[in-house]
Protein backbone atom coordinates (compact mmCIF):
# COMPACT_ATOMS: atom_id res chain seq x y z
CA UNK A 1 -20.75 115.52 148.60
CA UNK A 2 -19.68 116.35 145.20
CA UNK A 3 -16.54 114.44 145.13
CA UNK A 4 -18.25 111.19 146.82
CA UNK A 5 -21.06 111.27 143.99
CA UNK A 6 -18.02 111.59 141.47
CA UNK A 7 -16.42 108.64 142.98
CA UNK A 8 -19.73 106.42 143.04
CA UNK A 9 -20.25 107.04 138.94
CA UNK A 10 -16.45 106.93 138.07
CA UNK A 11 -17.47 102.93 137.83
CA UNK A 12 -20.45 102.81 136.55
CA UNK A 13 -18.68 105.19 133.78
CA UNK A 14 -15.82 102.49 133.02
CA UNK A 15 -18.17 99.81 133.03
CA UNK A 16 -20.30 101.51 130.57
CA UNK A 17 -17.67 102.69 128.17
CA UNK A 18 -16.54 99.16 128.36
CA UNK A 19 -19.34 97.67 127.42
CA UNK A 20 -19.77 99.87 124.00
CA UNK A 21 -16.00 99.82 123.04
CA UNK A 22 -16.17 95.33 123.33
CA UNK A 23 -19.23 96.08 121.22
CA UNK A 24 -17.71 97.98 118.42
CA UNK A 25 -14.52 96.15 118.17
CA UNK A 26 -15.84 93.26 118.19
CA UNK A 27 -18.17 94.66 115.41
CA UNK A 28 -15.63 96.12 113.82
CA UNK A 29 -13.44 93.03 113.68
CA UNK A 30 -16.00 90.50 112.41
CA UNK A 31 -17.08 92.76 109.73
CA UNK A 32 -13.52 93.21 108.62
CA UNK A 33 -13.02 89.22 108.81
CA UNK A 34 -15.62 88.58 106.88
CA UNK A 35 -15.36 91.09 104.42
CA UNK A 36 -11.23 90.98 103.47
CA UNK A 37 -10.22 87.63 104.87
CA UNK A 38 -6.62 87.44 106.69
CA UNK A 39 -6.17 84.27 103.95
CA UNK A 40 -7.49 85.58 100.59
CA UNK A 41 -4.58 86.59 98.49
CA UNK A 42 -3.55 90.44 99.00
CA UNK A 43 -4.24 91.40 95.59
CA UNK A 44 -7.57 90.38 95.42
CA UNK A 45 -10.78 93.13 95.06
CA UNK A 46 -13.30 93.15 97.65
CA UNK A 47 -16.43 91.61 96.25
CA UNK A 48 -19.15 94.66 95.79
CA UNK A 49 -21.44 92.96 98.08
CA UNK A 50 -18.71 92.83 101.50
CA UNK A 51 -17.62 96.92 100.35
CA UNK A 52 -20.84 97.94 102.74
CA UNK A 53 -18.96 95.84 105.97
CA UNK A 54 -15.57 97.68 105.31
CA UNK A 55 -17.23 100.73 105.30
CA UNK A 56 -19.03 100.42 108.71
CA UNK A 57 -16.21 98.53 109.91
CA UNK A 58 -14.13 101.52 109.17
CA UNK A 59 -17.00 104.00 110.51
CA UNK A 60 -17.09 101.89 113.57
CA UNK A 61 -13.46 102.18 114.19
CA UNK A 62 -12.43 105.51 115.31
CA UNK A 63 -15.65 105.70 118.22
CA UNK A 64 -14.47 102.45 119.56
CA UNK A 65 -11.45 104.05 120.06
CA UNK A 66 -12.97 107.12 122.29
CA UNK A 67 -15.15 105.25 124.47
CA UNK A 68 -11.61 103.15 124.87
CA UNK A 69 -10.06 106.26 125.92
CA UNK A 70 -12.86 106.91 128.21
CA UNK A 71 -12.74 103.51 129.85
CA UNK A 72 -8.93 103.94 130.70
CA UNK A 73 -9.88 107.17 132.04
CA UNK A 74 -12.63 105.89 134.28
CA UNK A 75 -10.34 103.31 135.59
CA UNK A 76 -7.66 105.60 136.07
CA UNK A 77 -9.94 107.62 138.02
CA UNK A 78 -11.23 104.50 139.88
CA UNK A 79 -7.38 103.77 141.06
CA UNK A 80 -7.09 107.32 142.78
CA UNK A 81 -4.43 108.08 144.87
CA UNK A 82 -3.29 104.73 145.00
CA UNK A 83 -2.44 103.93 141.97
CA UNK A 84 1.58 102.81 141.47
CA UNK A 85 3.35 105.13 139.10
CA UNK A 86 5.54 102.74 137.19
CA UNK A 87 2.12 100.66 136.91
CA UNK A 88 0.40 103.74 135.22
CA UNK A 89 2.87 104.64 133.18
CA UNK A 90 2.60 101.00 131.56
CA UNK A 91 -0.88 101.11 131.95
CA UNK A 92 -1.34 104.57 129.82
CA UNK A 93 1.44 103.89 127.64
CA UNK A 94 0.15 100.79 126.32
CA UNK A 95 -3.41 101.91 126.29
CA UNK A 96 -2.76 105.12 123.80
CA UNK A 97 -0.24 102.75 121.71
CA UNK A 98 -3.18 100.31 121.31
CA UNK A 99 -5.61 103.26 120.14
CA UNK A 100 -2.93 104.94 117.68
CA UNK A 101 -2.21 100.84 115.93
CA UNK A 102 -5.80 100.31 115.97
CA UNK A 103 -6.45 103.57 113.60
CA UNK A 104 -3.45 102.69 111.80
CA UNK A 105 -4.47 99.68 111.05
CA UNK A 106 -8.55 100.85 109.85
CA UNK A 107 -6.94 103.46 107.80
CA UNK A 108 -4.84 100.41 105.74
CA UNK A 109 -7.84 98.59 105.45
CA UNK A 110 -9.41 101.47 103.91
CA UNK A 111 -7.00 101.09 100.64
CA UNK A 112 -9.10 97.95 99.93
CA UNK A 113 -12.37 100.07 98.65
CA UNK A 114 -9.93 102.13 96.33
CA UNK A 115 -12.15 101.32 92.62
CA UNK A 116 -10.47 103.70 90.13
CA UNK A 117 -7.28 101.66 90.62
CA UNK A 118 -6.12 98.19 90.79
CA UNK A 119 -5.77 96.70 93.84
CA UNK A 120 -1.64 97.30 95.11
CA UNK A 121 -1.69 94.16 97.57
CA UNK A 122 -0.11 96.20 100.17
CA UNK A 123 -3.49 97.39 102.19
CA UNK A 124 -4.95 93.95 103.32
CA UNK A 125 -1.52 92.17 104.74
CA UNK A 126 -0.31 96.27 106.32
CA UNK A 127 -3.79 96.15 107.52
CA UNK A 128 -3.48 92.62 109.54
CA UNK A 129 -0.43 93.11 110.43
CA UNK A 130 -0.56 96.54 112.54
CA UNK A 131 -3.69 94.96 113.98
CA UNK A 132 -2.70 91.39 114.98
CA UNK A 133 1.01 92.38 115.62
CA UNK A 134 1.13 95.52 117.22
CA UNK A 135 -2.10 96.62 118.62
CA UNK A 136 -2.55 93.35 120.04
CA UNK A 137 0.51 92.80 121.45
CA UNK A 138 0.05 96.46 122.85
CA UNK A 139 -3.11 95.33 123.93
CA UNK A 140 -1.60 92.48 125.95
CA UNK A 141 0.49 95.03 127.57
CA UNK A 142 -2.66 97.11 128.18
CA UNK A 143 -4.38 93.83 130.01
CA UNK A 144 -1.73 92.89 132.07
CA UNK A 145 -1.31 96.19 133.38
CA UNK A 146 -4.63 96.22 134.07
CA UNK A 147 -5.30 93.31 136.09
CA UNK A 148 -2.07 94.06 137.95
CA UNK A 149 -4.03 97.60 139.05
CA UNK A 150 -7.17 95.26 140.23
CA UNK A 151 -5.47 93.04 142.15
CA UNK A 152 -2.93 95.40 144.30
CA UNK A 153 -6.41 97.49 144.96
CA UNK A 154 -8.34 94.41 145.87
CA UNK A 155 -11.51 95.35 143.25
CA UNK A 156 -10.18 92.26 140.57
CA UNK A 157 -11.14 88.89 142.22
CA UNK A 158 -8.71 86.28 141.34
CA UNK A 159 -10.58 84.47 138.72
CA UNK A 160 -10.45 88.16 137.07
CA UNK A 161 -7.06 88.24 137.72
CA UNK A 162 -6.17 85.22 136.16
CA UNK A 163 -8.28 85.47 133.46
CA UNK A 164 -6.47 88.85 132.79
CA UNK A 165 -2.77 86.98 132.66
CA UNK A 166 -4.48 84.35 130.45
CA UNK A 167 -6.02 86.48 128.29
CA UNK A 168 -2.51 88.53 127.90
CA UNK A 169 -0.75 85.96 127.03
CA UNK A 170 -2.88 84.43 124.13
CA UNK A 171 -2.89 88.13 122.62
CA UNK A 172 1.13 88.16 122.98
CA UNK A 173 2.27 84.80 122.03
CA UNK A 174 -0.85 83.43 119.27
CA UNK A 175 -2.51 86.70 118.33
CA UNK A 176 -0.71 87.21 114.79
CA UNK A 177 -0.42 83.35 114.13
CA UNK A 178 -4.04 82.39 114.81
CA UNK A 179 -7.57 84.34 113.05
CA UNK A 180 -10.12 86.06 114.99
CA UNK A 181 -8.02 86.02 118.23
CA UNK A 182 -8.65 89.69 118.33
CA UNK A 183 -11.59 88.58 119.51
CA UNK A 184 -10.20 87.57 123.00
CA UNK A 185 -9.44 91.56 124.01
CA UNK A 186 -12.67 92.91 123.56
CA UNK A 187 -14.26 89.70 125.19
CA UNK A 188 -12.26 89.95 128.82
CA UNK A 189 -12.91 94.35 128.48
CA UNK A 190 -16.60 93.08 128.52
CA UNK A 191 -15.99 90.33 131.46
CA UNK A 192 -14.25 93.35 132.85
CA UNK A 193 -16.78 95.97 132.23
CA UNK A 194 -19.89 93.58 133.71
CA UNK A 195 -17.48 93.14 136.88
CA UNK A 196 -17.18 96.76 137.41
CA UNK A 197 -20.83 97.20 137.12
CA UNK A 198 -22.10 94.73 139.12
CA UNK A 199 -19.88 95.76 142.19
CA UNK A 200 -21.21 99.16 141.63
CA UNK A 201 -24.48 98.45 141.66
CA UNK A 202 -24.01 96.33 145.40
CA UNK A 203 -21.90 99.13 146.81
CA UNK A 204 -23.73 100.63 149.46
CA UNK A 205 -24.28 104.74 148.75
């Protein structure tokens, strides 16, 4: 009984940690875009008034990261027995590597509120870069895997599916070249997240 009421929430649990980590990135990102644009020369202050969206861009940061953690390991979970090992391995790998850029990358921004010295112009572009670059590109990774899991188990429809490869590929090929196409990741982890859900919800008990 126990371990059939722990298999009926392990969804519900990766939907819902879903949901809140495409909220907070996505948060997170905007406020950061708005605040320090990708475009503005590296040397240049923050204005006084865009300091308060760094700062809860930066407090966002490190909680979207857990309740990313969490959805891997609800998925995880979700695969069981059946997962494929070289499959998981990717899938882990690139998950964790996405998590450790992403705080990389707040803790660069964070230079940009330094006021007792002048700005070095080495923050802002270290900042973009480890975000659109790396944890991106890791975060491509992190998709593919992903939707390669779904589909082998059957619970990924194909629209899902191919929505994943899409996704994965705009994140490897145009993320660094092209602003706000961070957005993209957070935006299929919600299509993902609302999937999961939904087929919980209709599964018998």
């Amino acid at each position: 009984m126990e371990s059939t009421t722990t298999r009926m929430r392990t969804p519900r649990a990766a939907g819902t940690a879903g949901l809140v980590f495409a909220g907070l990135l996505a948060a997170a990102i905007v406020l950061m875009r708005i605040a320090v644009p990708s475009g503005s020369p590296a040397d240049a202050p923050v204005a006084e008034d865009d300091r308060w969206a760094v700062r809860v861009a930066l407090e966002i940061v490190p909680f979207a990261g857990i309740f990313f953690l969490w959805f891997m390991g609800a998925l995880r979970a979700q695969a069981g027995e059946a997962e494929d090992r070289f499959v998981a391995t990717v899938f882990l790998g690139s998950g964790f590597l996405f998590v450790s850029a992403l705080f990389v990358a707040a803790a660069a921004a964070g230079t940009v509120l330094q006021e007792s010295v002048p700005p070095s112009g080495f923050g802002r572009p270290f900042a973009y870069t480890v975000l659109s670059t790396y944890a991106m590109r890791m975060a491509a990774v992190f998709v593919f895997a992903t939707s390669a899991i779904g589909r082998r188990l059957g619970i990924f429809p194909r629209p899902l599916v191919l929505l994943g490869w899409v996704t994965g590929l705009v994140l490897l090929l145009v993320g660094s070249g092209v602003p706000w196409s961070e957005l993209v990741f957070p935006f299929w982890v919600l299509v993902v997240s609302l999937h999961i859900l939904r087929t919980s919800l209709r599964r018998p008990a």
